[in-house]
PDB file of N, CA and C in Angstrom:
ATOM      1  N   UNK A   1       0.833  -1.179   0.000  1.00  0.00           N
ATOM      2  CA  UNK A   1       0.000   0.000   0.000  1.00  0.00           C
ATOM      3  C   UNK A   1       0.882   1.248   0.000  1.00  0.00           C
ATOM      4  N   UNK A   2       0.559   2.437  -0.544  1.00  0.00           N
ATOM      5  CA  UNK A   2       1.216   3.597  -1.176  1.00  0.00           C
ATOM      6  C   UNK A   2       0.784   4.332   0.205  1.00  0.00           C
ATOM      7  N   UNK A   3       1.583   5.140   0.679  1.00  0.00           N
ATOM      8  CA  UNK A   3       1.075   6.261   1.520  1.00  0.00           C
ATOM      9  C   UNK A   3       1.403   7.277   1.016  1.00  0.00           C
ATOM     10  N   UNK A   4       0.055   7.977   1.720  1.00  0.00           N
ATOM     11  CA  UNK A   4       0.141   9.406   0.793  1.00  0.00           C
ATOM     12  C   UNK A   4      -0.490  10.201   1.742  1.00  0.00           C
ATOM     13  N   UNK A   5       0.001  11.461   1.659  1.00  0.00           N
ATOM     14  CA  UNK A   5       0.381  12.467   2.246  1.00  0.00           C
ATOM     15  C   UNK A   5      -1.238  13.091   2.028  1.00  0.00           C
ATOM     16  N   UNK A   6      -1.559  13.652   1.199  1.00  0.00           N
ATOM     17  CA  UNK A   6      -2.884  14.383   0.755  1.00  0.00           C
ATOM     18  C   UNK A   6      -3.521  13.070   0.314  1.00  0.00           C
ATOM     19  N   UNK A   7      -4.722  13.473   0.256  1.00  0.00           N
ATOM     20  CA  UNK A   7      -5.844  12.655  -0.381  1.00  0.00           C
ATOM     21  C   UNK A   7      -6.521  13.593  -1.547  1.00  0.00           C
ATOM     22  N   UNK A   8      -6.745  13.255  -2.992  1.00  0.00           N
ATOM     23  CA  UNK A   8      -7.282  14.853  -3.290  1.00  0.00           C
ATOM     24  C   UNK A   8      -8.253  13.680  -4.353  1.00  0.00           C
ATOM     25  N   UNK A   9     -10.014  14.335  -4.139  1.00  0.00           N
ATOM     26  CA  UNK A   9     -10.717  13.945  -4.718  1.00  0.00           C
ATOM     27  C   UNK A   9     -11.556  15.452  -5.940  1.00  0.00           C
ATOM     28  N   UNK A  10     -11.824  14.947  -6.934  1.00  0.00           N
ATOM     29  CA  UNK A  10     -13.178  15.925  -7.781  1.00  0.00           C
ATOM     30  C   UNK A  10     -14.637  15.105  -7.677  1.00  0.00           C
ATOM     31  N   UNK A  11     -14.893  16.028  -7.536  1.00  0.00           N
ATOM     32  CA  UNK A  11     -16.295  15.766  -7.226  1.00  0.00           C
ATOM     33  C   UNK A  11     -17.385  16.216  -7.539  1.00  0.00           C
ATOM     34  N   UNK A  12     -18.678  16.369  -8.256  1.00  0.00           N
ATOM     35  CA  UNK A  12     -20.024  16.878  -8.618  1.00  0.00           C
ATOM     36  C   UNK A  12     -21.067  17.355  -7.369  1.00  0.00           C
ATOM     37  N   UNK A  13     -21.188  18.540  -7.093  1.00  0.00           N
ATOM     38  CA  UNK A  13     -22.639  18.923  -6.736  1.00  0.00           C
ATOM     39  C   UNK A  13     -23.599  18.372  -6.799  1.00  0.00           C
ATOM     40  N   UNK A  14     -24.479  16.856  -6.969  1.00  0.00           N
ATOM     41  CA  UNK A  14     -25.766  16.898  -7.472  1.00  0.00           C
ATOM     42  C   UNK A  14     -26.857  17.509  -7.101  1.00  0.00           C
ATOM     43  N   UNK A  15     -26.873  17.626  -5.466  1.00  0.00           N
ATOM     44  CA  UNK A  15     -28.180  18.668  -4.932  1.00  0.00           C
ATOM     45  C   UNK A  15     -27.660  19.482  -4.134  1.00  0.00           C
ATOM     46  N   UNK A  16     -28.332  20.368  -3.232  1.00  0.00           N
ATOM     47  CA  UNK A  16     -28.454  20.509  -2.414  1.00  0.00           C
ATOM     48  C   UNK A  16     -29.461  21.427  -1.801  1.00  0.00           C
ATOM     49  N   UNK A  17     -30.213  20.187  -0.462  1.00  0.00           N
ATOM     50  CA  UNK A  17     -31.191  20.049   0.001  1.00  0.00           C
ATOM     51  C   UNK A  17     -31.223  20.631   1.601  1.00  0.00           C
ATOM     52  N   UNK A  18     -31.937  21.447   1.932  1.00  0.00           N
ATOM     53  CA  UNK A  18     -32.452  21.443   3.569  1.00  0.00           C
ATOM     54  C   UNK A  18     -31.010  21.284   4.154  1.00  0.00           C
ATOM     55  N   UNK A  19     -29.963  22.397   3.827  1.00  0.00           N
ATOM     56  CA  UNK A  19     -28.719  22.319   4.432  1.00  0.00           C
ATOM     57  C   UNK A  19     -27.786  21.468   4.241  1.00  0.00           C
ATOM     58  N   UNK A  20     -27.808  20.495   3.160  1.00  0.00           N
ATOM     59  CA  UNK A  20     -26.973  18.996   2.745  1.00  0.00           C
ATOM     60  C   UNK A  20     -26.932  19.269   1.524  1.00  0.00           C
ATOM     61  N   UNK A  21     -25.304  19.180   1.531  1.00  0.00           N
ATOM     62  CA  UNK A  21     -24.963  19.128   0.121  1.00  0.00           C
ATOM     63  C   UNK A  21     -24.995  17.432  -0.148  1.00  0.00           C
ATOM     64  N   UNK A  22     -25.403  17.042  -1.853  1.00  0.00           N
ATOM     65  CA  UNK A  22     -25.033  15.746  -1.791  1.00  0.00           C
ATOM     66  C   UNK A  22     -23.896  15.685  -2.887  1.00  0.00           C
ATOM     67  N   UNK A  23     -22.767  15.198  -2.787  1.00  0.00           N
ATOM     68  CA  UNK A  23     -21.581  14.978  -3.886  1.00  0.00           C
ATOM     69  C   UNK A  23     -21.279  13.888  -4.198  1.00  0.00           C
ATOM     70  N   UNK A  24     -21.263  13.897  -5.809  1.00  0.00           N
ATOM     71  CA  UNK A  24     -21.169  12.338  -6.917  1.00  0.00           C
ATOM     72  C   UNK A  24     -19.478  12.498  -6.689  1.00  0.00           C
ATOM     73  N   UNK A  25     -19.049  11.486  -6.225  1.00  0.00           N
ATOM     74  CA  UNK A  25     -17.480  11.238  -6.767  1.00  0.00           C
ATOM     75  C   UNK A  25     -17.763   9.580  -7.586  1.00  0.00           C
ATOM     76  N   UNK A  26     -16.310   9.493  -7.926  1.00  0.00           N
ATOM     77  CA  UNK A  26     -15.998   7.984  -8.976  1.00  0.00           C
ATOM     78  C   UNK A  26     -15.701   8.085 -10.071  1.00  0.00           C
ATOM     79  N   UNK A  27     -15.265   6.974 -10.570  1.00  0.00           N
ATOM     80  CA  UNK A  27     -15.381   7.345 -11.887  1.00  0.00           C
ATOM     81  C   UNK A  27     -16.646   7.315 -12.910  1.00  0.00           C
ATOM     82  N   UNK A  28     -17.924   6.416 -12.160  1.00  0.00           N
ATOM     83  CA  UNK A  28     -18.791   7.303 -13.107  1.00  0.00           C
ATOM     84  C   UNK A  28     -19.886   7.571 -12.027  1.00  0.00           C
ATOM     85  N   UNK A  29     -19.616   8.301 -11.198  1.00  0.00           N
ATOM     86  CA  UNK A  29     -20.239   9.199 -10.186  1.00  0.00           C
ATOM     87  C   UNK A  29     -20.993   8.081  -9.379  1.00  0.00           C
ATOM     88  N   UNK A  30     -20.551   7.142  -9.089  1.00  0.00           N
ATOM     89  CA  UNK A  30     -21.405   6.208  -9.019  1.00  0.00           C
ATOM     90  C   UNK A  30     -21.295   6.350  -6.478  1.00  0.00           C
ATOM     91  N   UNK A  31     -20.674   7.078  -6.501  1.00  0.00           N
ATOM     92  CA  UNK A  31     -20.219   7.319  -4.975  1.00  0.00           C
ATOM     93  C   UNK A  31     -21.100   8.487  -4.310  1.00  0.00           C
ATOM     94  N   UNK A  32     -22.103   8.567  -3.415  1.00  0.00           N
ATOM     95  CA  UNK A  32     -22.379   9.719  -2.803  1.00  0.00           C
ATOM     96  C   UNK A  32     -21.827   9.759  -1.677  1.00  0.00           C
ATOM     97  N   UNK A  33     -22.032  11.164  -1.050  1.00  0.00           N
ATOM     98  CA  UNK A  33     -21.444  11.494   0.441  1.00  0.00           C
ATOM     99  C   UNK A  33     -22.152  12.719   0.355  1.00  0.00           C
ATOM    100  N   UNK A  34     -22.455  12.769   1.694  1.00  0.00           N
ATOM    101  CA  UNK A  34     -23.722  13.856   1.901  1.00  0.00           C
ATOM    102  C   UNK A  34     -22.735  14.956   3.165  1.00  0.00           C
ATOM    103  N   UNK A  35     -22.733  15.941   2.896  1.00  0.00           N
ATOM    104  CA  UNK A  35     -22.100  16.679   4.373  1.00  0.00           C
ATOM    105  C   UNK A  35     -22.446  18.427   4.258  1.00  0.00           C
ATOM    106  N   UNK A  36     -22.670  18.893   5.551  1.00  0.00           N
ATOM    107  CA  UNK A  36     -23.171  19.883   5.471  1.00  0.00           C
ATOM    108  C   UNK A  36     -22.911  21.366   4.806  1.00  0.00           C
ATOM    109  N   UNK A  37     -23.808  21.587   4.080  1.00  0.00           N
ATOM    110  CA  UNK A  37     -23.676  23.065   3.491  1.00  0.00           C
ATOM    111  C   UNK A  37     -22.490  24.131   3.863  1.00  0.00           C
ATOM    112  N   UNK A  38     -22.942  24.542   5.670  1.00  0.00           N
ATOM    113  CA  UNK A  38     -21.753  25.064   6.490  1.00  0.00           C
ATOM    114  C   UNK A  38     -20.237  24.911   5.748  1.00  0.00           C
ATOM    115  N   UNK A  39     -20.117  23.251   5.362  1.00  0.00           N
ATOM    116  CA  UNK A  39     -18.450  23.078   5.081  1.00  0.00           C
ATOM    117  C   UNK A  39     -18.261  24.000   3.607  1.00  0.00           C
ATOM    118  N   UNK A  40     -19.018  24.489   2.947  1.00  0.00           N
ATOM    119  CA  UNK A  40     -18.917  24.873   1.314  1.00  0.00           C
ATOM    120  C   UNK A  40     -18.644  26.194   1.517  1.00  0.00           C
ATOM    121  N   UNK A  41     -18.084  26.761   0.614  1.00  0.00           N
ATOM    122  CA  UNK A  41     -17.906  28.664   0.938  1.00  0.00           C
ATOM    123  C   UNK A  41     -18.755  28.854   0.067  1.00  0.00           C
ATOM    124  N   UNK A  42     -19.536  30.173   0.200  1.00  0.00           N
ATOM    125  CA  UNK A  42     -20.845  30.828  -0.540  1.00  0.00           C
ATOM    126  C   UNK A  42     -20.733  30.471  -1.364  1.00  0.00           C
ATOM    127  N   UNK A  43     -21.543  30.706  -2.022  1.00  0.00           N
ATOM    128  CA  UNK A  43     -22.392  30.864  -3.393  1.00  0.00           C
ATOM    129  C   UNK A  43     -21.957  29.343  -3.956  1.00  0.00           C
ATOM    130  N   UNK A  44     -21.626  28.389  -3.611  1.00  0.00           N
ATOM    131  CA  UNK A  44     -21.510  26.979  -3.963  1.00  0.00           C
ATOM    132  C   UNK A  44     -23.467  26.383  -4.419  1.00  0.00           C
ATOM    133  N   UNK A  45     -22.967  25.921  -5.854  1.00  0.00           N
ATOM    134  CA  UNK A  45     -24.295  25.557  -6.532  1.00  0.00           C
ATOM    135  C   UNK A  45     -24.704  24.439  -7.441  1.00  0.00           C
ATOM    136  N   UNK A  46     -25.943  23.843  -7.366  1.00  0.00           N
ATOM    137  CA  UNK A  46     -26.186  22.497  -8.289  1.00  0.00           C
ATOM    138  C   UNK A  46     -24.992  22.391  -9.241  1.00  0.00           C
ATOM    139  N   UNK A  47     -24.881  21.755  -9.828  1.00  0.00           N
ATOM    140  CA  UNK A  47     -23.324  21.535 -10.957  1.00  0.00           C
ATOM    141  C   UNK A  47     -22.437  21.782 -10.752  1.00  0.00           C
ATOM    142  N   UNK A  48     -22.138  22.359  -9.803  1.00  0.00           N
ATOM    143  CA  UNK A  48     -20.209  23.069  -9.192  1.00  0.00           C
ATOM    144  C   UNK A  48     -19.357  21.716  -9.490  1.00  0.00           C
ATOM    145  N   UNK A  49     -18.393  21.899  -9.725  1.00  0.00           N
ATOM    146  CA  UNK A  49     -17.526  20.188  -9.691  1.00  0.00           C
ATOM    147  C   UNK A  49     -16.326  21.013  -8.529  1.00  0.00           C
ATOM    148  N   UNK A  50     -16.078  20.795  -7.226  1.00  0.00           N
ATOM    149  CA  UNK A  50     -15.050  20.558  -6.607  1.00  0.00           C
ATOM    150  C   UNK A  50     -13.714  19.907  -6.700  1.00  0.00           C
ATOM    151  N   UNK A  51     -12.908  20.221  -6.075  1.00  0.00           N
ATOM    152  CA  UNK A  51     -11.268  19.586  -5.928  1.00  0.00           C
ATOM    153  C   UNK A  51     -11.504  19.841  -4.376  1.00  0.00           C
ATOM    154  N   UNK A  52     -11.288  18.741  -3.792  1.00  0.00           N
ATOM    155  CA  UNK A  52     -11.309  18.717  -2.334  1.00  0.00           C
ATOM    156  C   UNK A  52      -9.930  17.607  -2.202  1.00  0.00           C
ATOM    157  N   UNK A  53      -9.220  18.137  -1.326  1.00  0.00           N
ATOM    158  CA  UNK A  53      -8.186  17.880  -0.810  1.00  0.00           C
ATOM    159  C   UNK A  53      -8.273  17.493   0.877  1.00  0.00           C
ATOM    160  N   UNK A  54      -8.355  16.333   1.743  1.00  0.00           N
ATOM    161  CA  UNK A  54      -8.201  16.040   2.419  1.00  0.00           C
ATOM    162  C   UNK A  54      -6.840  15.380   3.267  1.00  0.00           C
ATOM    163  N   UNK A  55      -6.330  16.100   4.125  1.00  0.00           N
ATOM    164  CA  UNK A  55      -5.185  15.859   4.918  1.00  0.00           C
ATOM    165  C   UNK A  55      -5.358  15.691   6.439  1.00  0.00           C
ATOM    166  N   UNK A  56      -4.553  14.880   6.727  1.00  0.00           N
ATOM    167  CA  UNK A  56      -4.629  15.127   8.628  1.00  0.00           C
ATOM    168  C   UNK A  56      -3.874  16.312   9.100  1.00  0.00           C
ATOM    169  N   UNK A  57      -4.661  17.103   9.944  1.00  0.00           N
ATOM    170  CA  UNK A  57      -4.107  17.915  10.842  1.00  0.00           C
ATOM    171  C   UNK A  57      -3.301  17.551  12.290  1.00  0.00           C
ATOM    172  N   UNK A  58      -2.062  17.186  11.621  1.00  0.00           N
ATOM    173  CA  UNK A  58      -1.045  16.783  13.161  1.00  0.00           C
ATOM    174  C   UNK A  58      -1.173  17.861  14.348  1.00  0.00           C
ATOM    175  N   UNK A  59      -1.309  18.649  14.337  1.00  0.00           N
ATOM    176  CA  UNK A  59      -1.138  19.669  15.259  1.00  0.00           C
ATOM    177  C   UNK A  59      -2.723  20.009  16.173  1.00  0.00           C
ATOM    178  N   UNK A  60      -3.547  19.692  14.776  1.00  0.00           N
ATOM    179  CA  UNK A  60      -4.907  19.712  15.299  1.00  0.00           C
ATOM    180  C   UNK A  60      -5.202  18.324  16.269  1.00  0.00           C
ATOM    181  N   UNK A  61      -4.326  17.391  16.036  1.00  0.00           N
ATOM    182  CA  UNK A  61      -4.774  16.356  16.332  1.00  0.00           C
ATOM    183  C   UNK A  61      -4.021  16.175  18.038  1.00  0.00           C
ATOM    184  N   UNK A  62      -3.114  16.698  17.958  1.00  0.00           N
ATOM    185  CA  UNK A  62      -1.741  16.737  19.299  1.00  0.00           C
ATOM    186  C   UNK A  62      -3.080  17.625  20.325  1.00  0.00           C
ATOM    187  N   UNK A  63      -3.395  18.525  19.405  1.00  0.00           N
ATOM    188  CA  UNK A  63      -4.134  19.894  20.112  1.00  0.00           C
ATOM    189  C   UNK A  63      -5.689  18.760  21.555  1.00  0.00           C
ATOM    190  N   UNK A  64      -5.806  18.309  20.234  1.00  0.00           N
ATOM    191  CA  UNK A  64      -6.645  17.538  20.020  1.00  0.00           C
ATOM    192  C   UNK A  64      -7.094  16.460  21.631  1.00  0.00           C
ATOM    193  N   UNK A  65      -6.229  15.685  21.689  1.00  0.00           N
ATOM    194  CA  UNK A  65      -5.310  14.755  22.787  1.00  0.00           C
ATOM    195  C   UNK A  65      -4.984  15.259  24.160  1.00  0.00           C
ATOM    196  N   UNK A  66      -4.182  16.471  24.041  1.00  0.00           N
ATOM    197  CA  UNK A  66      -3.640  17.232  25.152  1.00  0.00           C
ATOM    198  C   UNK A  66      -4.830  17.712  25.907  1.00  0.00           C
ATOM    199  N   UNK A  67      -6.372  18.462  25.330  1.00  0.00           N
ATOM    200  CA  UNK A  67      -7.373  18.595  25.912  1.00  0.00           C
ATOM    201  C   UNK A  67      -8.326  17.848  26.384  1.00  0.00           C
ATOM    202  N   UNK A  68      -8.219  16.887  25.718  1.00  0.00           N
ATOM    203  CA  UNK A  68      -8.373  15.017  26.558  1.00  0.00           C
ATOM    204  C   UNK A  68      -8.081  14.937  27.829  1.00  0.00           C
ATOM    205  N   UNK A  69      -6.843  15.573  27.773  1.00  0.00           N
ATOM    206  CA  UNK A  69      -5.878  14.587  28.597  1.00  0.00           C
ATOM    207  C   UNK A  69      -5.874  15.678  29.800  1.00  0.00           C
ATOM    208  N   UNK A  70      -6.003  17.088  29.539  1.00  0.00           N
ATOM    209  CA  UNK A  70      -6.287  17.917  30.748  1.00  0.00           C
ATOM    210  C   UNK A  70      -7.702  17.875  31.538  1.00  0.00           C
ATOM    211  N   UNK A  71      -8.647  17.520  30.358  1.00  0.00           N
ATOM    212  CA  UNK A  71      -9.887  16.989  30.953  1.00  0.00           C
ATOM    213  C   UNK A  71      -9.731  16.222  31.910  1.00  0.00           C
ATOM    214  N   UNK A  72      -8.984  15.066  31.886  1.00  0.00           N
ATOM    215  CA  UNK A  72      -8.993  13.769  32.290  1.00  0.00           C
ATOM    216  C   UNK A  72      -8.748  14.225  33.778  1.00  0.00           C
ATOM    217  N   UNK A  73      -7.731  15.068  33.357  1.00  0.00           N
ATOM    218  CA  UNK A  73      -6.973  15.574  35.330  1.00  0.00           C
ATOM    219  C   UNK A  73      -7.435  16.426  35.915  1.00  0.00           C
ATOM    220  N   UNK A  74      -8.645  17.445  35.336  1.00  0.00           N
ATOM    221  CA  UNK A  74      -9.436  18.120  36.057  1.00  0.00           C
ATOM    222  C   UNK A  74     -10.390  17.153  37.125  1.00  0.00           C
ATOM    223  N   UNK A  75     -10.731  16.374  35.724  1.00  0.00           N
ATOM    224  CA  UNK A  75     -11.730  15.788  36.081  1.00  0.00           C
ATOM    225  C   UNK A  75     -11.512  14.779  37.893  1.00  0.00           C
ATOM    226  N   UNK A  76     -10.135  13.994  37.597  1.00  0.00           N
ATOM    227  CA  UNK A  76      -9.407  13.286  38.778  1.00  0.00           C
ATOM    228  C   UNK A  76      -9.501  14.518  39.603  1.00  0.00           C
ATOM    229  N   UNK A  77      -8.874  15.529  39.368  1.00  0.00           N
ATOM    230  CA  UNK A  77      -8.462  16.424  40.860  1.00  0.00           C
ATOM    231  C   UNK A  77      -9.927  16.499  41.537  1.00  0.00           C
ATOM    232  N   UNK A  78     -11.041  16.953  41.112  1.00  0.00           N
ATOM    233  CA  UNK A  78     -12.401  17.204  41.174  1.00  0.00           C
ATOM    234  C   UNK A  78     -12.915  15.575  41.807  1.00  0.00           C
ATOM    235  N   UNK A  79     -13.098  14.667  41.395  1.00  0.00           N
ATOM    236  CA  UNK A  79     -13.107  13.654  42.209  1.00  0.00           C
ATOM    237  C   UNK A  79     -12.270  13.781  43.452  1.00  0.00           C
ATOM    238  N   UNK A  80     -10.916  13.497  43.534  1.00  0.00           N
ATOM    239  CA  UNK A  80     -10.259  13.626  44.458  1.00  0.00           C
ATOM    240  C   UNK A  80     -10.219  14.431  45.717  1.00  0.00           C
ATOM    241  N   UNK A  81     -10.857  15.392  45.633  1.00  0.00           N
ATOM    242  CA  UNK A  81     -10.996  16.919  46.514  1.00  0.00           C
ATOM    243  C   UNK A  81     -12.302  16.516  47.301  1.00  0.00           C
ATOM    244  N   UNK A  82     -13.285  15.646  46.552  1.00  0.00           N
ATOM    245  CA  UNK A  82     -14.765  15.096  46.861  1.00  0.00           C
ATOM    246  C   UNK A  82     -13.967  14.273  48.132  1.00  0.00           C
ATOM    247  N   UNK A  83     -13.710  13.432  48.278  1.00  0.00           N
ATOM    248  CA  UNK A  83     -13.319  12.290  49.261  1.00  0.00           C
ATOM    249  C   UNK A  83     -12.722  12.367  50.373  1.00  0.00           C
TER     250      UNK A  83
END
């Protein structure tokens, strides 16, 4: 298996409904995925064809963990103080 750094898909507009975009990927569009309007920047419309590029955010993800993990010890000290 190839690893790869970016993921980068094109993709078709076919609707969008009651805040949901729905997008054809594949090669013959034969893939939907539905996700919310919010993620699109304005004026995004029926027929648009996208380039969406998906990557992991390392930093988002560290960010991510560390507030886990301070949760975790609030949360202990707060128990602990109870007893």
């Amino acid at each position: 298996m190839t690893k790869k750094k970016n993921v980068e898909h094109v993709c078709c507009v076919d609707s969008i409904s009651d805040g949901v975009v729905r997008l054809l990927t594949g090669t013959d569009r034969e893939k939907a995925y539905f996700l919310s309007l919010e993620l699109f920047p304005d004026g995004i419309k029926e027929g648009d064809w996208l380039n969406l590029i998906i990557k992991i955010d390392n930093d988002a993800t560290k960010n991510g963990k560390q507030n886990v993990e301070n949760l975790y010890k609030e949360l202990k000290n707060y128990i602990n103080k109870g007893e």
